[in-house]
C-alpha atoms as a PDB file:
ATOM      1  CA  UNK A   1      11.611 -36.532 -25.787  1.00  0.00           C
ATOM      2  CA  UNK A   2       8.825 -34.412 -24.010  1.00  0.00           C
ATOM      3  CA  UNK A   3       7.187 -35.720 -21.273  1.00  0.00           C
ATOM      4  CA  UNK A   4       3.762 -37.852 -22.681  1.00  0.00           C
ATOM      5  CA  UNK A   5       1.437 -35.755 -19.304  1.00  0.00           C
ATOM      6  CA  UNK A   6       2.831 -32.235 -20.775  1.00  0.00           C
ATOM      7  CA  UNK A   7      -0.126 -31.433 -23.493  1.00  0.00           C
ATOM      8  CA  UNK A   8       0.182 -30.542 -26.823  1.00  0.00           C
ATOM      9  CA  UNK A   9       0.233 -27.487 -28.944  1.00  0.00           C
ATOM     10  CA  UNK A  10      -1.364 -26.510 -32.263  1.00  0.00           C
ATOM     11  CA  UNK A  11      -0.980 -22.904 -33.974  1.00  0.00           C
ATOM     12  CA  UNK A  12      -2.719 -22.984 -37.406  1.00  0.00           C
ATOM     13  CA  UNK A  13      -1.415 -20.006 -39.777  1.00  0.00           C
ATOM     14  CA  UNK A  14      -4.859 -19.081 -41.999  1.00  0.00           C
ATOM     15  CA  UNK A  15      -4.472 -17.249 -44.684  1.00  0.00           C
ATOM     16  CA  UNK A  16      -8.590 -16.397 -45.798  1.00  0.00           C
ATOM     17  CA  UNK A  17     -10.098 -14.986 -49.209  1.00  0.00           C
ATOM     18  CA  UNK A  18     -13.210 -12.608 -49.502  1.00  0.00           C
ATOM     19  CA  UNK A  19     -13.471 -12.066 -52.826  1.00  0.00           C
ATOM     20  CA  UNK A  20     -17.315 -10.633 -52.173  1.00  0.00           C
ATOM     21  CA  UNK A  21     -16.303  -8.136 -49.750  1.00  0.00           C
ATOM     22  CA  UNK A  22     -16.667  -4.937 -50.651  1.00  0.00           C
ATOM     23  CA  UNK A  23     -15.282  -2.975 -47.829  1.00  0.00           C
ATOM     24  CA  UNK A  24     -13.131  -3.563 -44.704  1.00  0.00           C
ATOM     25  CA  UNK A  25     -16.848  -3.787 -42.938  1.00  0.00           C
ATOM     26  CA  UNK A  26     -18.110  -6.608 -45.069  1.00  0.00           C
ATOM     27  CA  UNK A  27     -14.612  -8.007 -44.374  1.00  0.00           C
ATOM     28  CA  UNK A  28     -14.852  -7.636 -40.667  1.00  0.00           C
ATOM     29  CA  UNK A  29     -18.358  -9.225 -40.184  1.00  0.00           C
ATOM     30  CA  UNK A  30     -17.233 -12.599 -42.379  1.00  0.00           C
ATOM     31  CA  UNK A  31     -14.378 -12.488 -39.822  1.00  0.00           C
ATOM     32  CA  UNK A  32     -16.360 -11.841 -36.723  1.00  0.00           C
ATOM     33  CA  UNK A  33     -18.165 -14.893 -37.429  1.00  0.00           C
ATOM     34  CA  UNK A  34     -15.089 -17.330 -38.374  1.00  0.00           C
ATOM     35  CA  UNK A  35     -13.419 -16.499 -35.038  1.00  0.00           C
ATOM     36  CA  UNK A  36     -16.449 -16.672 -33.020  1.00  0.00           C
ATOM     37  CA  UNK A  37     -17.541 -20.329 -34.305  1.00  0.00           C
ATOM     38  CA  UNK A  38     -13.797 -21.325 -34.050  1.00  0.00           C
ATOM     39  CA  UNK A  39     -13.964 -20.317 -30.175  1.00  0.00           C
ATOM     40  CA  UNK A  40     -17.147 -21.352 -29.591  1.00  0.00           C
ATOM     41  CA  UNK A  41     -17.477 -24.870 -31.601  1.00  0.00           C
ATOM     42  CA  UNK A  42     -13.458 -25.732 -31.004  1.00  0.00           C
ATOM     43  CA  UNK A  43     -12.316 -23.993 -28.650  1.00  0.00           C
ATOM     44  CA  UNK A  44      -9.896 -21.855 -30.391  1.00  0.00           C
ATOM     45  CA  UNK A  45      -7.811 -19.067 -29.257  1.00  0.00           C
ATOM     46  CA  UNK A  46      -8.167 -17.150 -32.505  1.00  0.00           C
ATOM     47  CA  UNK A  47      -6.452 -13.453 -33.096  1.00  0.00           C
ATOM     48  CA  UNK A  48      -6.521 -11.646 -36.542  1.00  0.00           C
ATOM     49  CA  UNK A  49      -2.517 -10.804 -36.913  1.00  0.00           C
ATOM     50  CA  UNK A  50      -2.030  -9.389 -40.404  1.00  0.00           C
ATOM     51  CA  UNK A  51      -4.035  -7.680 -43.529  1.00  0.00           C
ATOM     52  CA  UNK A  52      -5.689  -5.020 -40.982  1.00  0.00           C
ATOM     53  CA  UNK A  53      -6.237  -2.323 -43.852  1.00  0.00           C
ATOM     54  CA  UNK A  54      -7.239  -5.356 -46.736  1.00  0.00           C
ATOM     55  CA  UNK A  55     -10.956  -5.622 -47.863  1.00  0.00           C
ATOM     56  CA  UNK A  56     -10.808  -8.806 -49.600  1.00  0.00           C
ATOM     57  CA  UNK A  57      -7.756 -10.804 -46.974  1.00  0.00           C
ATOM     58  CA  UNK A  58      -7.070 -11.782 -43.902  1.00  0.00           C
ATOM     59  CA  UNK A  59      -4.763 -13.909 -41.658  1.00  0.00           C
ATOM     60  CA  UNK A  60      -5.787 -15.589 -38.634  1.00  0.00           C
ATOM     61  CA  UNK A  61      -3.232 -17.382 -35.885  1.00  0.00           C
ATOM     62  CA  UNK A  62      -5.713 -20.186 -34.090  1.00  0.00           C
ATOM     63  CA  UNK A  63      -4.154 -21.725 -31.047  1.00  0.00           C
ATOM     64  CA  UNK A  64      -5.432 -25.618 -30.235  1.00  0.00           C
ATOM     65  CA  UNK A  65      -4.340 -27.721 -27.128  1.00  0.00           C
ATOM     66  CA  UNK A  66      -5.408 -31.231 -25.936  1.00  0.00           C
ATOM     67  CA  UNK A  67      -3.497 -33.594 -23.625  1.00  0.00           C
ATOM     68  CA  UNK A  68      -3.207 -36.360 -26.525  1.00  0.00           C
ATOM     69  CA  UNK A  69      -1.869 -35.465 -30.159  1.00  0.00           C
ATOM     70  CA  UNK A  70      -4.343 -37.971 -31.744  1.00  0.00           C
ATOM     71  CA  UNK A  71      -7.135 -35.400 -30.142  1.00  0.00           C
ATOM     72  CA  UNK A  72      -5.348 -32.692 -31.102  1.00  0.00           C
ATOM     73  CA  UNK A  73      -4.196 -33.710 -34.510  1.00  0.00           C
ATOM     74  CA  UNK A  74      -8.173 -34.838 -35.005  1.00  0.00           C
ATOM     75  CA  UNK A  75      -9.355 -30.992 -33.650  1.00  0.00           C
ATOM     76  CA  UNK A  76      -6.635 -29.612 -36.154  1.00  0.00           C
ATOM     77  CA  UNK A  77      -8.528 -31.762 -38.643  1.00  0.00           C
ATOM     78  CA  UNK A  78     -12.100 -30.514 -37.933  1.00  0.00           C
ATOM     79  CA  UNK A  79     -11.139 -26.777 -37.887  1.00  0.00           C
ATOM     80  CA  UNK A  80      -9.414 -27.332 -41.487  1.00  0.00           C
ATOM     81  CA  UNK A  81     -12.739 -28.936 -42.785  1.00  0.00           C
ATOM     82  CA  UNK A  82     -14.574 -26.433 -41.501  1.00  0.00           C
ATOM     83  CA  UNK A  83     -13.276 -23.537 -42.374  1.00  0.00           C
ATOM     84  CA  UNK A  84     -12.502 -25.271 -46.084  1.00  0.00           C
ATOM     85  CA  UNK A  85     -16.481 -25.570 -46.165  1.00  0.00           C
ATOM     86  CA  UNK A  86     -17.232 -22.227 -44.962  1.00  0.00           C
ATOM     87  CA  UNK A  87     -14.377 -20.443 -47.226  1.00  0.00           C
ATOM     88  CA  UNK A  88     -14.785 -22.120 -50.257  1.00  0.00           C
ATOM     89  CA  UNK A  89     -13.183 -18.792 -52.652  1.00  0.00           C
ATOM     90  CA  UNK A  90      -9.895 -19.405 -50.558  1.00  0.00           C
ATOM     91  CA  UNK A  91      -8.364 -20.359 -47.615  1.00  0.00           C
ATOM     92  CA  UNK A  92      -4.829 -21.974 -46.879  1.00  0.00           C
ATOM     93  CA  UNK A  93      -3.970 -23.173 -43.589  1.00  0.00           C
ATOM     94  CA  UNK A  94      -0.247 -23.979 -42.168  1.00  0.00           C
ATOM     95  CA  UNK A  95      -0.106 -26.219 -39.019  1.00  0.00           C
ATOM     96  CA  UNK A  96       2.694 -26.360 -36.156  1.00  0.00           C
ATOM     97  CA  UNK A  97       2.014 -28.595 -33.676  1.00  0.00           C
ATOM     98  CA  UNK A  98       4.196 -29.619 -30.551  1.00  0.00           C
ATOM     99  CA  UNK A  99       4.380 -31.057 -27.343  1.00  0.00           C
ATOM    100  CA  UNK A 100       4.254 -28.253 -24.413  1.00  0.00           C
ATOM    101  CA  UNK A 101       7.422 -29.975 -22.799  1.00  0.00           C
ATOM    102  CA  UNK A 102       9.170 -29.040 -26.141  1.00  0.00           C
ATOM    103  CA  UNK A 103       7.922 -25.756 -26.315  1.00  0.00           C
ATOM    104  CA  UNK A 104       8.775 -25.695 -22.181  1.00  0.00           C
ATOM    105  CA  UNK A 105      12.361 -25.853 -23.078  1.00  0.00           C
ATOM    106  CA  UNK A 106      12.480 -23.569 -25.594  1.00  0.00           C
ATOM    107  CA  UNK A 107      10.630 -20.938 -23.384  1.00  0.00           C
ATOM    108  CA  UNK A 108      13.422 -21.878 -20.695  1.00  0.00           C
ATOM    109  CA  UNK A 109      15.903 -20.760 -22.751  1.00  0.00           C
ATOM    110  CA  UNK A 110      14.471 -17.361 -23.867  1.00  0.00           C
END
């Protein structure tokens, strides 16, 4: 069992939909937006990590952490509602949360 003071982890897999876009510019600027409001309103760490070259997709890896999983399950929560109201055409988002005394040991082990 992970020690209860250790934090917790969230990495959200989102998988976005522009069917408007027209270019990889149009693309882009949607995007710029998304990951700026994630940082900014949640506190995201939020990279783009596939689809580079698509006009109309995108996947974003969004990294959460709180020192209570109630907190973070609740941020995890917000950000899903969120970006379901701001993506509306499509978006799909996989969740992975853990404590950072599990993901200590597996680290230890690398």
């Amino acid at each position: 069992m992970a020690d209860p003071g250790s934090g917790y982890v969230a990495v959200l897999i989102v998988e976005l939909h522009f069917p408007e876009a027209g270019s990889l510019k149009a693309k882009r600027k949607d995007l710029q937006s998304i990951k700026a409001i994630l940082h900014g309103r949640y506190g995201a760490a939020v990279a783009e990590t596939a689809f580079h070259d698509l006009w109309q997709r995108a996947r974003l890896s969004v990294a959460l952490c709180s020192g209570s999983m109630a907190n973070l399950e609740a941020s995890v929560d917000r950000v899903t509602e969120w970006l379901d109201a701001r993506c509306p055409s499509g978006v799909a988002v996989e969740r992975m949360l853990a404590s950072a005394g599990d993901l200590r040991d597996v680290v230890s082990t690398l």
